[in-house]
N, C-alpha and C. Protein backbone atom coordinates (compact mmCIF):
# COMPACT_ATOMS: atom_id res chain seq x y z
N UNK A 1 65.21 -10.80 136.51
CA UNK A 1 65.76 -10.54 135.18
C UNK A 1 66.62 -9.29 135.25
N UNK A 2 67.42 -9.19 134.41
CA UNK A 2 68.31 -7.94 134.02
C UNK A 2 67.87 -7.23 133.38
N UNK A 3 68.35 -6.25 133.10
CA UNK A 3 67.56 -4.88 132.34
C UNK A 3 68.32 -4.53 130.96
N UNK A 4 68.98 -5.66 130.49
CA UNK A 4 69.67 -5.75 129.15
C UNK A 4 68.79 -5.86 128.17
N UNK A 5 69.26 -6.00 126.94
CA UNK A 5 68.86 -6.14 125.82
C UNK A 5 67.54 -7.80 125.62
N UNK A 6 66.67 -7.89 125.17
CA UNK A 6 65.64 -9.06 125.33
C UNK A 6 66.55 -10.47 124.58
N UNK A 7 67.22 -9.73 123.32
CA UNK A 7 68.09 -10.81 123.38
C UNK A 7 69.43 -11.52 124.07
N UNK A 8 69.33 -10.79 125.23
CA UNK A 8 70.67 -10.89 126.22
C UNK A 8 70.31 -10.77 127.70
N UNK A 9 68.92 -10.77 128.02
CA UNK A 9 67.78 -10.57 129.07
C UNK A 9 68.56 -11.93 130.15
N UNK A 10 68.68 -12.19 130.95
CA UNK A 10 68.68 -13.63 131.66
C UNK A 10 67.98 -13.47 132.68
N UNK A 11 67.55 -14.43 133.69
CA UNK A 11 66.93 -14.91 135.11
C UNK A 11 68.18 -14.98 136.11
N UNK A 12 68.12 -14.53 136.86
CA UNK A 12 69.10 -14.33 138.62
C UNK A 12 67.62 -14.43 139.46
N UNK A 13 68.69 -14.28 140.42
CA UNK A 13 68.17 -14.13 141.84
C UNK A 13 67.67 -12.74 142.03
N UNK A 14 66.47 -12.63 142.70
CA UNK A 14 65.87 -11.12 142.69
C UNK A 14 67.06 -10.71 144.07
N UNK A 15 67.64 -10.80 144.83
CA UNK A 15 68.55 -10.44 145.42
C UNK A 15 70.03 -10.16 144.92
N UNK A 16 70.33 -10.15 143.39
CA UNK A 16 71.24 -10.34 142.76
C UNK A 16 71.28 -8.64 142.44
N UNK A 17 72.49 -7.95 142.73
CA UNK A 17 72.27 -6.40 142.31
C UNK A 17 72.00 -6.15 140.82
N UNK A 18 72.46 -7.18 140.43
CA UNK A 18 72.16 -6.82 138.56
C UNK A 18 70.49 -7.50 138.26
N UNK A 19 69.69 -7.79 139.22
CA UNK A 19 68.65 -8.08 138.88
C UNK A 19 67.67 -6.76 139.33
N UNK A 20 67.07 -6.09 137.61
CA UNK A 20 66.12 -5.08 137.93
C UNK A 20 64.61 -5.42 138.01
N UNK A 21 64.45 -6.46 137.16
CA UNK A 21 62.93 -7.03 137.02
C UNK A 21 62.35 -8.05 137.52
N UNK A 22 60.86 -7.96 138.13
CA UNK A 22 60.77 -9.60 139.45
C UNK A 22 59.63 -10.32 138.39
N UNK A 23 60.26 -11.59 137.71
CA UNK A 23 58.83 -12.27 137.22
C UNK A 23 57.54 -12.48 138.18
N UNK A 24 56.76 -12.07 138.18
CA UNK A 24 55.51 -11.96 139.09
C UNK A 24 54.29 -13.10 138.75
N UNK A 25 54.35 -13.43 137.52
CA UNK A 25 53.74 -14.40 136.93
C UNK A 25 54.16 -14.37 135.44
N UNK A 26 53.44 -15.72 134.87
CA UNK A 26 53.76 -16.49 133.30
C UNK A 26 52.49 -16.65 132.82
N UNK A 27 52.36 -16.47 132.01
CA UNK A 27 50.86 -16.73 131.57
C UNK A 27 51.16 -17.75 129.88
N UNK A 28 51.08 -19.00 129.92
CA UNK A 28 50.94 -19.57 128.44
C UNK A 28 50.25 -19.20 127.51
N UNK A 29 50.53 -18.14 126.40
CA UNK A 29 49.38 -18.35 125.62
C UNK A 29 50.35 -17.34 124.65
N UNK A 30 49.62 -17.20 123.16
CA UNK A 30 49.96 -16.56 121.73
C UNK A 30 48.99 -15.82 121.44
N UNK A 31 47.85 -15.40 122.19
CA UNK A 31 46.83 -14.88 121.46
C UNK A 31 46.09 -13.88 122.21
N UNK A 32 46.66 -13.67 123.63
CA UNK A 32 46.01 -12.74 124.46
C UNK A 32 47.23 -11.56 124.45
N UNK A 33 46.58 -10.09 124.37
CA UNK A 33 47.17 -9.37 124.43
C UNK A 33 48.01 -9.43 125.86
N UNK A 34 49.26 -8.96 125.97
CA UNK A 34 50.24 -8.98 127.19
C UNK A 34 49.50 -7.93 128.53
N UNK A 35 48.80 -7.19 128.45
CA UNK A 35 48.25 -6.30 129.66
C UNK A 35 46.70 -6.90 129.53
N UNK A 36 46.06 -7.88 128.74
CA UNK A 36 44.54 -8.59 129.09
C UNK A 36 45.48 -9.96 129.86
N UNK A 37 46.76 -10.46 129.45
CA UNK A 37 47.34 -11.91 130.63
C UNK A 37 47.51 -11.49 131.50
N UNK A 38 48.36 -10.30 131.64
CA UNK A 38 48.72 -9.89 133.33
C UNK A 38 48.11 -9.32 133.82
N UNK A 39 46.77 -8.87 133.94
CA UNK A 39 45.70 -8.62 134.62
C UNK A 39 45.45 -8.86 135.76
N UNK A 40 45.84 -10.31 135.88
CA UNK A 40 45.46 -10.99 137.17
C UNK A 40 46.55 -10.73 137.82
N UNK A 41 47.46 -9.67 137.87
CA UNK A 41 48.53 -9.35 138.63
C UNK A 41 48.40 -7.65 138.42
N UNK A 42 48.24 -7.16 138.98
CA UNK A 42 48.10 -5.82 138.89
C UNK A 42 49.18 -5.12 139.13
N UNK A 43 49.93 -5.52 139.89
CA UNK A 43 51.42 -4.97 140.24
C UNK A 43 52.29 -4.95 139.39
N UNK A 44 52.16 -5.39 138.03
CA UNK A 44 52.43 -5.33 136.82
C UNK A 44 53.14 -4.15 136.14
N UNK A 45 54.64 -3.65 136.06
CA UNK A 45 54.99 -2.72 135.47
C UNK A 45 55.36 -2.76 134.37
N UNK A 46 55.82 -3.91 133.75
CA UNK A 46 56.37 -4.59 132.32
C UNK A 46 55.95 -5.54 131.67
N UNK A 47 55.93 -6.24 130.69
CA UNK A 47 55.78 -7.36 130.03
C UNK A 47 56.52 -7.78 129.35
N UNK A 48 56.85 -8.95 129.54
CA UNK A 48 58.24 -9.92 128.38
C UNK A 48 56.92 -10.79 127.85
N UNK A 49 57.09 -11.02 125.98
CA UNK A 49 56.66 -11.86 125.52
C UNK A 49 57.63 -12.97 124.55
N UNK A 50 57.67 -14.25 124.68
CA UNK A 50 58.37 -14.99 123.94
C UNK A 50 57.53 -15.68 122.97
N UNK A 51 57.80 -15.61 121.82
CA UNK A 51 56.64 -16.69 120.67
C UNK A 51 57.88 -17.34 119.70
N UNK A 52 56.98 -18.32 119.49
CA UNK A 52 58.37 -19.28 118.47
C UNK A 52 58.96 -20.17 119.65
N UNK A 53 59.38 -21.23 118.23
CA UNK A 53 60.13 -22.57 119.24
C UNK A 53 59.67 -23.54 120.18
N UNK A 54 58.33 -23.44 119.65
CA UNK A 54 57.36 -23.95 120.37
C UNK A 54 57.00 -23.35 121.63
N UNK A 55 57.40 -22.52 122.51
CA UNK A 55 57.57 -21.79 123.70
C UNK A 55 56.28 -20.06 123.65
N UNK A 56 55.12 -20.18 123.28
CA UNK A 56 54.45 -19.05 123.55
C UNK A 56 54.13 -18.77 125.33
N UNK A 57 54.75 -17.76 125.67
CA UNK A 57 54.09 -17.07 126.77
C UNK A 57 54.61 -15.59 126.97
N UNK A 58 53.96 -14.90 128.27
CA UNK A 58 53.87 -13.95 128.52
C UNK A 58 54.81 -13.69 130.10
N UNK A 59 55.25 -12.70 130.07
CA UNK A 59 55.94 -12.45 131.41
C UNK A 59 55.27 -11.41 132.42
N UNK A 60 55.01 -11.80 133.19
CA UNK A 60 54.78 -10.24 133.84
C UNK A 60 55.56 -9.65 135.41
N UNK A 61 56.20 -8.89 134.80
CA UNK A 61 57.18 -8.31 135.63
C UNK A 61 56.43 -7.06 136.08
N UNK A 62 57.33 -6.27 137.37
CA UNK A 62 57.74 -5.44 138.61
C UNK A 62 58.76 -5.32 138.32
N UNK A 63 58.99 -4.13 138.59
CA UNK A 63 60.45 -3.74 139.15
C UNK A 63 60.86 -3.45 140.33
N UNK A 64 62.23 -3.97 140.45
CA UNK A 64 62.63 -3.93 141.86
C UNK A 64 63.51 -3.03 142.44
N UNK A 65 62.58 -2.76 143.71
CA UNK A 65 62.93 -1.02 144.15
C UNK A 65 64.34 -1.52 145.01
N UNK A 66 65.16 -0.92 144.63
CA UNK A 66 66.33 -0.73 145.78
C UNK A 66 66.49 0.56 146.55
């Protein structure tokens, strides 16, 4: 992911220089707090959440060291 705005956020290639953030895992759900989903990833520096549109989940990002 890019390090833009969430409404202007997109997916690249983690080898892409404009890519700062590594999805690390997705977790489906509307009702678990974003740091109790990504738990099971500890390497965890961020969280993207999307709700609405039928589409609830959780992101859990790293950032990527250059």
């Amino acid at each position: 992911m890019n390090d833009a705005p969430a409404a202007v956020a997109r997916t690249t290639d983690c080898d892409n220089d404009r890519a700062t953030w590594k999805i690390i895992g997705r977790v489906e759900s509307d009702d678990v707090p974003a740091e109790e989903a990504c738990a099971a990833y500890p390497q965890t520096t961020m969280t993207f959440e999307r709700k609405g549109r039928g589409e609830d989940f959780i992101l859990c990002l790293t950032e990527i060291q250059r």
